[in-house]
C-alpha atoms as a PDB file:
ATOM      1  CA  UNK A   1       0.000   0.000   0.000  1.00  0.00           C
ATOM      2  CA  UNK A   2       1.689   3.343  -1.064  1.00  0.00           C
ATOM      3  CA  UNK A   3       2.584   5.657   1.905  1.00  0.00           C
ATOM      4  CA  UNK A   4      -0.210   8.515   1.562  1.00  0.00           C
ATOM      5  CA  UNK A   5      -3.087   5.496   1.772  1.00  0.00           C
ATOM      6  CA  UNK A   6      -1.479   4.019   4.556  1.00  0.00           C
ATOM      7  CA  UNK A   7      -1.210   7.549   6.274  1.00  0.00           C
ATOM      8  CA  UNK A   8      -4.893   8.058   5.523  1.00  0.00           C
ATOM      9  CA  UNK A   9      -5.833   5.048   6.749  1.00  0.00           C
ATOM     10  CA  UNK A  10      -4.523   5.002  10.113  1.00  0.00           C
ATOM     11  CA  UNK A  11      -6.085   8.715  10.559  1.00  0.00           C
ATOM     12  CA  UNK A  12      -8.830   7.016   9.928  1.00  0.00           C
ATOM     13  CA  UNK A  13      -8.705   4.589  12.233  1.00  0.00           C
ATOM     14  CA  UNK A  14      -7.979   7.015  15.242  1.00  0.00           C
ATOM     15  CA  UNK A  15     -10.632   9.101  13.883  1.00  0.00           C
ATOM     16  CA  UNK A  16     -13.182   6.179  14.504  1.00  0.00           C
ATOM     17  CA  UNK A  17     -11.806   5.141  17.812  1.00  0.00           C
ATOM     18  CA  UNK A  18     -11.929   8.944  19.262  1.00  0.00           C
ATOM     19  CA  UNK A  19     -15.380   9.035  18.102  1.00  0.00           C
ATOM     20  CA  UNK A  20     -16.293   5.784  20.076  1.00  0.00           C
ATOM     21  CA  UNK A  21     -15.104   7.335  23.466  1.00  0.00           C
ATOM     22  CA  UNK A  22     -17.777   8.525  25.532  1.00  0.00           C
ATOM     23  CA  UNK A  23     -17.492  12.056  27.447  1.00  0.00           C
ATOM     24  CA  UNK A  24     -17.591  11.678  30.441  1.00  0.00           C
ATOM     25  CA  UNK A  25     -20.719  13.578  32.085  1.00  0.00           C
ATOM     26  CA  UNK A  26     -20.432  15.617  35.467  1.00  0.00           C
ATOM     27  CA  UNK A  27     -22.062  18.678  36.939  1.00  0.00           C
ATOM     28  CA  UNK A  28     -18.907  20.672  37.084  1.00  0.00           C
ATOM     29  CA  UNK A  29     -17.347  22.699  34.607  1.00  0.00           C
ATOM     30  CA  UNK A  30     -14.581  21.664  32.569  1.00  0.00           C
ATOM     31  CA  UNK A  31     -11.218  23.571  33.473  1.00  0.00           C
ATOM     32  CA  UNK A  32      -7.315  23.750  32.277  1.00  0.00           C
ATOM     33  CA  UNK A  33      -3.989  24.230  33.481  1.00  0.00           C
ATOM     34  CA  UNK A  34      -0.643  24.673  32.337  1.00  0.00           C
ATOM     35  CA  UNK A  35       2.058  23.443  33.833  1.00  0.00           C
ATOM     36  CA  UNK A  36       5.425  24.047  32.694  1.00  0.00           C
ATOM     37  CA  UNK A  37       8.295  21.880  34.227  1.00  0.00           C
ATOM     38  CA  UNK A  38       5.592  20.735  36.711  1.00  0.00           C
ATOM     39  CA  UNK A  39       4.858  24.762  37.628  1.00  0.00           C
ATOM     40  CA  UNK A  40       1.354  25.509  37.678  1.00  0.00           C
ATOM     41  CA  UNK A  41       1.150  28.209  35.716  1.00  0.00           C
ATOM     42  CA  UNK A  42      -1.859  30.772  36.347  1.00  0.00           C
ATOM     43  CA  UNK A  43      -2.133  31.900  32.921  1.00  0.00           C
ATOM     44  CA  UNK A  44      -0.247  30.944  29.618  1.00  0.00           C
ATOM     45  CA  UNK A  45       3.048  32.567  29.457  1.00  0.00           C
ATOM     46  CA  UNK A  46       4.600  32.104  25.944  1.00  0.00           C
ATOM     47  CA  UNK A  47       8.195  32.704  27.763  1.00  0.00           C
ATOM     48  CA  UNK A  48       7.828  29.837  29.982  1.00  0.00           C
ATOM     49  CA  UNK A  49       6.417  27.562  27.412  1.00  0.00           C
ATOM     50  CA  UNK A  50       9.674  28.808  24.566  1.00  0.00           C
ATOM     51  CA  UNK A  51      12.552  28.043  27.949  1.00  0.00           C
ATOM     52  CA  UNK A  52      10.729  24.858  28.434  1.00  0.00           C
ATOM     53  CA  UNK A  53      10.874  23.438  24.517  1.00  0.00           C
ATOM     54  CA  UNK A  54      13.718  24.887  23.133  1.00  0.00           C
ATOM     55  CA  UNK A  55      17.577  23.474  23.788  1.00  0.00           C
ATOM     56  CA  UNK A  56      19.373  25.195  26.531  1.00  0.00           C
ATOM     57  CA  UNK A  57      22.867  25.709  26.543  1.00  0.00           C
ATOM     58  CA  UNK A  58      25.470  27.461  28.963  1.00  0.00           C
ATOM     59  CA  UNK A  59      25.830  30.810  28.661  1.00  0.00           C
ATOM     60  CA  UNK A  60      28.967  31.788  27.019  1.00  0.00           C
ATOM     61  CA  UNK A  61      31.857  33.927  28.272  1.00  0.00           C
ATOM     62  CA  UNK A  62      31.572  36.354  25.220  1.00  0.00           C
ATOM     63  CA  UNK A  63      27.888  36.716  25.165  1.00  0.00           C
ATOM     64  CA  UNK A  64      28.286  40.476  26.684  1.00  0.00           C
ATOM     65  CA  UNK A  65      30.229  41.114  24.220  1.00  0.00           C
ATOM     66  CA  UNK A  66      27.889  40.467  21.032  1.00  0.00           C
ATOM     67  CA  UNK A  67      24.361  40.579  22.663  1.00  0.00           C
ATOM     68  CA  UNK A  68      23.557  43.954  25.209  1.00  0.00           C
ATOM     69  CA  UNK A  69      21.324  46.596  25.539  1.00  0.00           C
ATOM     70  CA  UNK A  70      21.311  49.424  22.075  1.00  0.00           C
ATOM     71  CA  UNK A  71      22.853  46.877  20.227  1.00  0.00           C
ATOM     72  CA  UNK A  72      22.561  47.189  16.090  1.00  0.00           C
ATOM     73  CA  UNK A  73      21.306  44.030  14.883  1.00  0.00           C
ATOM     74  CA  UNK A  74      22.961  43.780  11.861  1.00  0.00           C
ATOM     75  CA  UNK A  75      26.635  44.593  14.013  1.00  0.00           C
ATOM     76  CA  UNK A  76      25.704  41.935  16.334  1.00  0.00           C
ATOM     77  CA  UNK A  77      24.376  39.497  14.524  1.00  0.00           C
ATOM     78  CA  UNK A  78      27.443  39.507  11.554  1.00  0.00           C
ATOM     79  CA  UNK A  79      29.798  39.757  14.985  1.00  0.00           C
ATOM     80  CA  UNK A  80      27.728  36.515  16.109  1.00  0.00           C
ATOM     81  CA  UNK A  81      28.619  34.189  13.169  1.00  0.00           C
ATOM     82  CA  UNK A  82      32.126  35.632  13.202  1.00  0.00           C
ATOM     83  CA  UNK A  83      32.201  34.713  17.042  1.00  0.00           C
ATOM     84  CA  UNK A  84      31.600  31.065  15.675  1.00  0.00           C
ATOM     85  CA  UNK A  85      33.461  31.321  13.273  1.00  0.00           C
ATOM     86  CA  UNK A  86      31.170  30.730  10.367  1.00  0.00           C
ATOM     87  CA  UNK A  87      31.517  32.995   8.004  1.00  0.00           C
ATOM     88  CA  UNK A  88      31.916  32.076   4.909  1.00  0.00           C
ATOM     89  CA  UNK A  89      35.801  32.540   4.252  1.00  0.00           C
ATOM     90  CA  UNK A  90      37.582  31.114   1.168  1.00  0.00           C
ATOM     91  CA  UNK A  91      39.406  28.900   2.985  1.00  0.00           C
ATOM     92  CA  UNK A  92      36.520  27.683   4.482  1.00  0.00           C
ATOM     93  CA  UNK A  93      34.907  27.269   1.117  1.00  0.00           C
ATOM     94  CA  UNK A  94      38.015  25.434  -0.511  1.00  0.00           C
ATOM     95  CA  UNK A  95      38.307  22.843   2.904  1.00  0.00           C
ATOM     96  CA  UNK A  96      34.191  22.205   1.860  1.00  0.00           C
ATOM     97  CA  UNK A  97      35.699  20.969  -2.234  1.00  0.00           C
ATOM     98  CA  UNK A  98      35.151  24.592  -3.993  1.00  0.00           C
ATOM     99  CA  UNK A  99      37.362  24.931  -6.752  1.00  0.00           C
ATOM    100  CA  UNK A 100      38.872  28.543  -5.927  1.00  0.00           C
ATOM    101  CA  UNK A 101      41.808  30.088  -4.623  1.00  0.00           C
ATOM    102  CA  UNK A 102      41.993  30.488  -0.798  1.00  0.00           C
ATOM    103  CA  UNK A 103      43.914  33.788  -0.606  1.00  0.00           C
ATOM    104  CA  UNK A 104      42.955  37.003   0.873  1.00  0.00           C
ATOM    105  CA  UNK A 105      40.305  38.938  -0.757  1.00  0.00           C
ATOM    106  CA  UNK A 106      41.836  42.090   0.098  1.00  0.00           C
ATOM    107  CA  UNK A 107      45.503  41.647   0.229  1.00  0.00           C
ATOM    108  CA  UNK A 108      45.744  38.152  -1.601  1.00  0.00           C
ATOM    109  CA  UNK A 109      49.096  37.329   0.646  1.00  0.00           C
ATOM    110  CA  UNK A 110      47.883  35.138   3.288  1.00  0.00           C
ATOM    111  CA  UNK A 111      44.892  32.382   3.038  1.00  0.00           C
ATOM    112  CA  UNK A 112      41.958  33.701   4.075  1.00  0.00           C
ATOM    113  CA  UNK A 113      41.154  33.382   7.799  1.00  0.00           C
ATOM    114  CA  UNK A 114      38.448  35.119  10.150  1.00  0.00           C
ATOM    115  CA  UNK A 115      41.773  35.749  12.178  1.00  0.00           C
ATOM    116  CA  UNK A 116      43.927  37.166   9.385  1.00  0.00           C
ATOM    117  CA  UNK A 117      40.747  38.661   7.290  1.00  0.00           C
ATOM    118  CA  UNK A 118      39.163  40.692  10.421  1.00  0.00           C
ATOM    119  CA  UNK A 119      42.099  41.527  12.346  1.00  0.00           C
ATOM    120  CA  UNK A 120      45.690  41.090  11.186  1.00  0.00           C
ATOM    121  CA  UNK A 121      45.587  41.468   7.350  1.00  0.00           C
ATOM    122  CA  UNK A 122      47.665  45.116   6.747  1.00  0.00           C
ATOM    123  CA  UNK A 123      44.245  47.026   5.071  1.00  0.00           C
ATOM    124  CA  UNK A 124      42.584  45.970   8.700  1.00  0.00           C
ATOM    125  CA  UNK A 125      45.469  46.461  10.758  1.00  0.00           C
ATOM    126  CA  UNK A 126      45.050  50.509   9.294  1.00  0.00           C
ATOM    127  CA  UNK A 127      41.186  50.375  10.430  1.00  0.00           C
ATOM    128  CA  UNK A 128      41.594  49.201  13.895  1.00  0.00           C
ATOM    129  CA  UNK A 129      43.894  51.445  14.436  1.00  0.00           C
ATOM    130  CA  UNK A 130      41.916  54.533  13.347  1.00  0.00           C
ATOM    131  CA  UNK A 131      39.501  52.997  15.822  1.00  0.00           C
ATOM    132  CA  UNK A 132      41.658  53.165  18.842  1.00  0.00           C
ATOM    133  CA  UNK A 133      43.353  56.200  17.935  1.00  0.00           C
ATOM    134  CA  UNK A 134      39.663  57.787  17.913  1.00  0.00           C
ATOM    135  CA  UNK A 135      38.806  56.302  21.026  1.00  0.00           C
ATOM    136  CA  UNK A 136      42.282  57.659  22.616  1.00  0.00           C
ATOM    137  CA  UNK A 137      43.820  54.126  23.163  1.00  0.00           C
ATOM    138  CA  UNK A 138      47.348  53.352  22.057  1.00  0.00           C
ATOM    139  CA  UNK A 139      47.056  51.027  18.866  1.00  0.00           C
ATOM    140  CA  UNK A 140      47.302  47.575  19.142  1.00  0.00           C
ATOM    141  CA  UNK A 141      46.942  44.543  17.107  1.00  0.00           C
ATOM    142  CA  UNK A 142      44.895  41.677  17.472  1.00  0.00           C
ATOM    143  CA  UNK A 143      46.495  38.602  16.312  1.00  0.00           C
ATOM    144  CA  UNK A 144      43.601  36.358  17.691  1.00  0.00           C
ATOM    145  CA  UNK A 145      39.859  36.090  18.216  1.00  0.00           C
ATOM    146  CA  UNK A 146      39.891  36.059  22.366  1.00  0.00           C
ATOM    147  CA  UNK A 147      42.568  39.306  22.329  1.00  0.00           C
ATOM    148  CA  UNK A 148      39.581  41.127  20.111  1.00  0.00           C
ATOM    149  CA  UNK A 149      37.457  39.379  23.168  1.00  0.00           C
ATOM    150  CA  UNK A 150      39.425  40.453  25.681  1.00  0.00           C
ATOM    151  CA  UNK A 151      39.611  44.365  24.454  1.00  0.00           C
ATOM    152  CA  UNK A 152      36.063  44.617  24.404  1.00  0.00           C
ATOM    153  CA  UNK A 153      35.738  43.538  28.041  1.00  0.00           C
ATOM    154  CA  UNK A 154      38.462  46.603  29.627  1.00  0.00           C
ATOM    155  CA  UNK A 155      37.186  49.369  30.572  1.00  0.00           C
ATOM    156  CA  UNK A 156      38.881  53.201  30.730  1.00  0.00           C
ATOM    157  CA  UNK A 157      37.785  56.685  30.626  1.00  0.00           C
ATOM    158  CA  UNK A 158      37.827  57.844  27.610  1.00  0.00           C
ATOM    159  CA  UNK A 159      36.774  54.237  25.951  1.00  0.00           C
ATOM    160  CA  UNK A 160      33.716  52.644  28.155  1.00  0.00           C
ATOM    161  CA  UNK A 161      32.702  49.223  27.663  1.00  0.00           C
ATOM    162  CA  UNK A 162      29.445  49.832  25.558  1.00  0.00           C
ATOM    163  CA  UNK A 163      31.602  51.974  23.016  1.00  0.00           C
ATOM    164  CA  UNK A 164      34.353  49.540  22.496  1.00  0.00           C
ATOM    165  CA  UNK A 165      31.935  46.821  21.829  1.00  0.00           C
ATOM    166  CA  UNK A 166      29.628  49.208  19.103  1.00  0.00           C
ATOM    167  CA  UNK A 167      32.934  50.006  17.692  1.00  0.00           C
ATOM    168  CA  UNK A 168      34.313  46.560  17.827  1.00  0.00           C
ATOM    169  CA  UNK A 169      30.993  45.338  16.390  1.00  0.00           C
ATOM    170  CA  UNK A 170      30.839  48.378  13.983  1.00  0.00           C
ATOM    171  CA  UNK A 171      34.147  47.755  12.311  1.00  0.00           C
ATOM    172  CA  UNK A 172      34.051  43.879  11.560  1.00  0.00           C
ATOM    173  CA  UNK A 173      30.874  44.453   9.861  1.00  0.00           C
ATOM    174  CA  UNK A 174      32.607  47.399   7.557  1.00  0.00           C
ATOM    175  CA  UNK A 175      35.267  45.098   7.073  1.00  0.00           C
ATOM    176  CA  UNK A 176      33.223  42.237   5.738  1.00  0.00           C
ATOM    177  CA  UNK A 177      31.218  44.262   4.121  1.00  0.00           C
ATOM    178  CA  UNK A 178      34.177  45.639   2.194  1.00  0.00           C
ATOM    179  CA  UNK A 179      35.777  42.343   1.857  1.00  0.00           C
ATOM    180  CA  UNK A 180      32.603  41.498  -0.194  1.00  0.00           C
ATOM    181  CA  UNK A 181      32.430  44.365  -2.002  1.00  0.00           C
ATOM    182  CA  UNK A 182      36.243  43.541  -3.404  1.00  0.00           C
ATOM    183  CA  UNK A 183      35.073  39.997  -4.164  1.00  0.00           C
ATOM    184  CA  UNK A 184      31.615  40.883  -5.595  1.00  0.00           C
ATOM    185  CA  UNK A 185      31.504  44.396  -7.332  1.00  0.00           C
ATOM    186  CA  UNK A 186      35.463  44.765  -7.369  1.00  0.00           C
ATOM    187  CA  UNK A 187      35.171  47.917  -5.207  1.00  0.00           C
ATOM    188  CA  UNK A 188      38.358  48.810  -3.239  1.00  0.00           C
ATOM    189  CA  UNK A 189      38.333  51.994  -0.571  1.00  0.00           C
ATOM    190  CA  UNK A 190      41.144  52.724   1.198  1.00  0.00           C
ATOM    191  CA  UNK A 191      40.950  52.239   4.758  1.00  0.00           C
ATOM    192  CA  UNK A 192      40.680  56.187   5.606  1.00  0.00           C
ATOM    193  CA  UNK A 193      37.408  56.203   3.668  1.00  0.00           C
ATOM    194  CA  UNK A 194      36.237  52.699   5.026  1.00  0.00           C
ATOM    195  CA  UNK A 195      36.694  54.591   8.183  1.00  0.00           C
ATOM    196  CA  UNK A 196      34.229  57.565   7.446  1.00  0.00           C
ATOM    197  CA  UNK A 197      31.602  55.216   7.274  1.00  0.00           C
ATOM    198  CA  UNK A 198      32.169  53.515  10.143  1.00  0.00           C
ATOM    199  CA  UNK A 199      32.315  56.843  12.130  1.00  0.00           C
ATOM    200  CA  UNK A 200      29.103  58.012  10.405  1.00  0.00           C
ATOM    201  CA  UNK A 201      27.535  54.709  11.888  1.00  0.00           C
ATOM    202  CA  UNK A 202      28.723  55.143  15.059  1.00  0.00           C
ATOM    203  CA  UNK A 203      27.290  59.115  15.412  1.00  0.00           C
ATOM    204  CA  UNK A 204      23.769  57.781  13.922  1.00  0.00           C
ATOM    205  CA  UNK A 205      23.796  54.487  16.072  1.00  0.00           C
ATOM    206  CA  UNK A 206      24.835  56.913  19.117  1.00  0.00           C
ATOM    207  CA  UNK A 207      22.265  59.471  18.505  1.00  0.00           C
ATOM    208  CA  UNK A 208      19.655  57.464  17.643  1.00  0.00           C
ATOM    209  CA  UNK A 209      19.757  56.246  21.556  1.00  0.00           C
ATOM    210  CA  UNK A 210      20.735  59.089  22.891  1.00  0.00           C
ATOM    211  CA  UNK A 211      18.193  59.387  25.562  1.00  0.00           C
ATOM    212  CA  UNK A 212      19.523  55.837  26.932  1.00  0.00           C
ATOM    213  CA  UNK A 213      21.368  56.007  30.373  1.00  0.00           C
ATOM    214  CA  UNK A 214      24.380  54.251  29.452  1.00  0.00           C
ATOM    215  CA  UNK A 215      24.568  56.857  25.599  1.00  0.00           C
ATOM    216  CA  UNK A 216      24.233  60.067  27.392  1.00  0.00           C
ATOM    217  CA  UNK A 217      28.087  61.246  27.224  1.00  0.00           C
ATOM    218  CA  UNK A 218      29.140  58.344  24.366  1.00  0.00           C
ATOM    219  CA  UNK A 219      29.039  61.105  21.344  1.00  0.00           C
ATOM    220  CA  UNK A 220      31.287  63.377  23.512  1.00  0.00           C
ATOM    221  CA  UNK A 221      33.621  60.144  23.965  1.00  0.00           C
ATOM    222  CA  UNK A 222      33.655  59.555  20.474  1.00  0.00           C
ATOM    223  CA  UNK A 223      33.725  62.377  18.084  1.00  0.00           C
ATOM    224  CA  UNK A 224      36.202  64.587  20.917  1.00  0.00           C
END
């Protein structure tokens, strides 16, 4: 018997039996409850019910970094999958069987690593350190993923945690963004002008949540 009859066929089946059951008959009102990891639940609460089905995991050390209050999505998100280390990089691609080279996008010198793509290839090296040197921090390079971490986690004067991590967020985004734009449209920028952008992000993310607690003195911080 092909598949879809025999599907049809048991539904019908259970159909008939369900029909056969009698209701049972009482004075009282019927009633419901929910009860979520044996909680009794007063009303519905979609939150309880999502915790309760979906997978839980531990909460990571970086999470701060990528997921906090006046976040932009699109920042976060792309800093997310880079977090993983998922983006699609061409030596990613080639290890998966696709014919093509695995070399830098931008600089074509080294194969093409979220490490060496996002933080030490020599166009990037020239953004991050526009970013510090507008945040008043002495340049530095990140030659791995946790330093990147570990920078968006101290905290000084004149560079507060919640702007490091916009501008953290901020530039990998420009720089993948730009990286696909080279690979795509064959658009190159210099880093100076990649930079403009970014900074006009970070004024409209800025004032855009300026009446926020933790913005109030962040466009001062930034554009001084």
């Amino acid at each position: 018997m092909p598949r879809s009859r025999s599907v049809s066929a048991a539904a019908a089946t259970l159909h008939t039996h369900l029909a056969s059951i009698r209701l049972p008959l009482t004075p009282s009102e019927d009633s419901y409850t929910w009860l979520v990891n044996k909680i009794r639940l007063l009303q519905f609460s979609t939150a309880k019910t999502w915790e309760a089905l979906r997978p839980k995991a531990q909460v990571r050390d970086w999470a701060n970094s990528v997921w906090f209050k006046g976040v932009t999505p699109r920042h976060a998100f792309l800093f997310w999958i880079a977090q993983l280390n998922r983006l699609p990089m061409r030596s990613r691609l080639v290890s998966w069987g696709m014919q093509m080279p695995s070399s830098c996008c931008i600089c074509s010198g080294f194969d093409e690593t979220r490490e060496h793509l996002l933080l030490t290839c020599t166009y990037n090296e020239q953004l991050w350190r526009l970013v510090q040197i507008r945040l008043r921090l002495t340049p530095c390079i990140f030659y791995t993923w946790s330093s990147l971490h570990a920078w968006t986690n101290l905290k000084t004067d004149s560079a507060p945690l919640i702007l490091r991590k916009l501008a953290a967020q901020a530039a990998i985004y420009h720089l993948w963004k730009q990286r696909n734009n080279i690979l795509h449209n064959e658009i190159d920028v210099p880093p100076t002008v990649l930079f403009k952008e970014l900074d006009r992000v970070m004024c409209n993310t800025i004032s855009a949540r300026r009446n926020r607690k933790q913005f109030l003195n962040l466009m001062v911080l930034w554009i001084r």
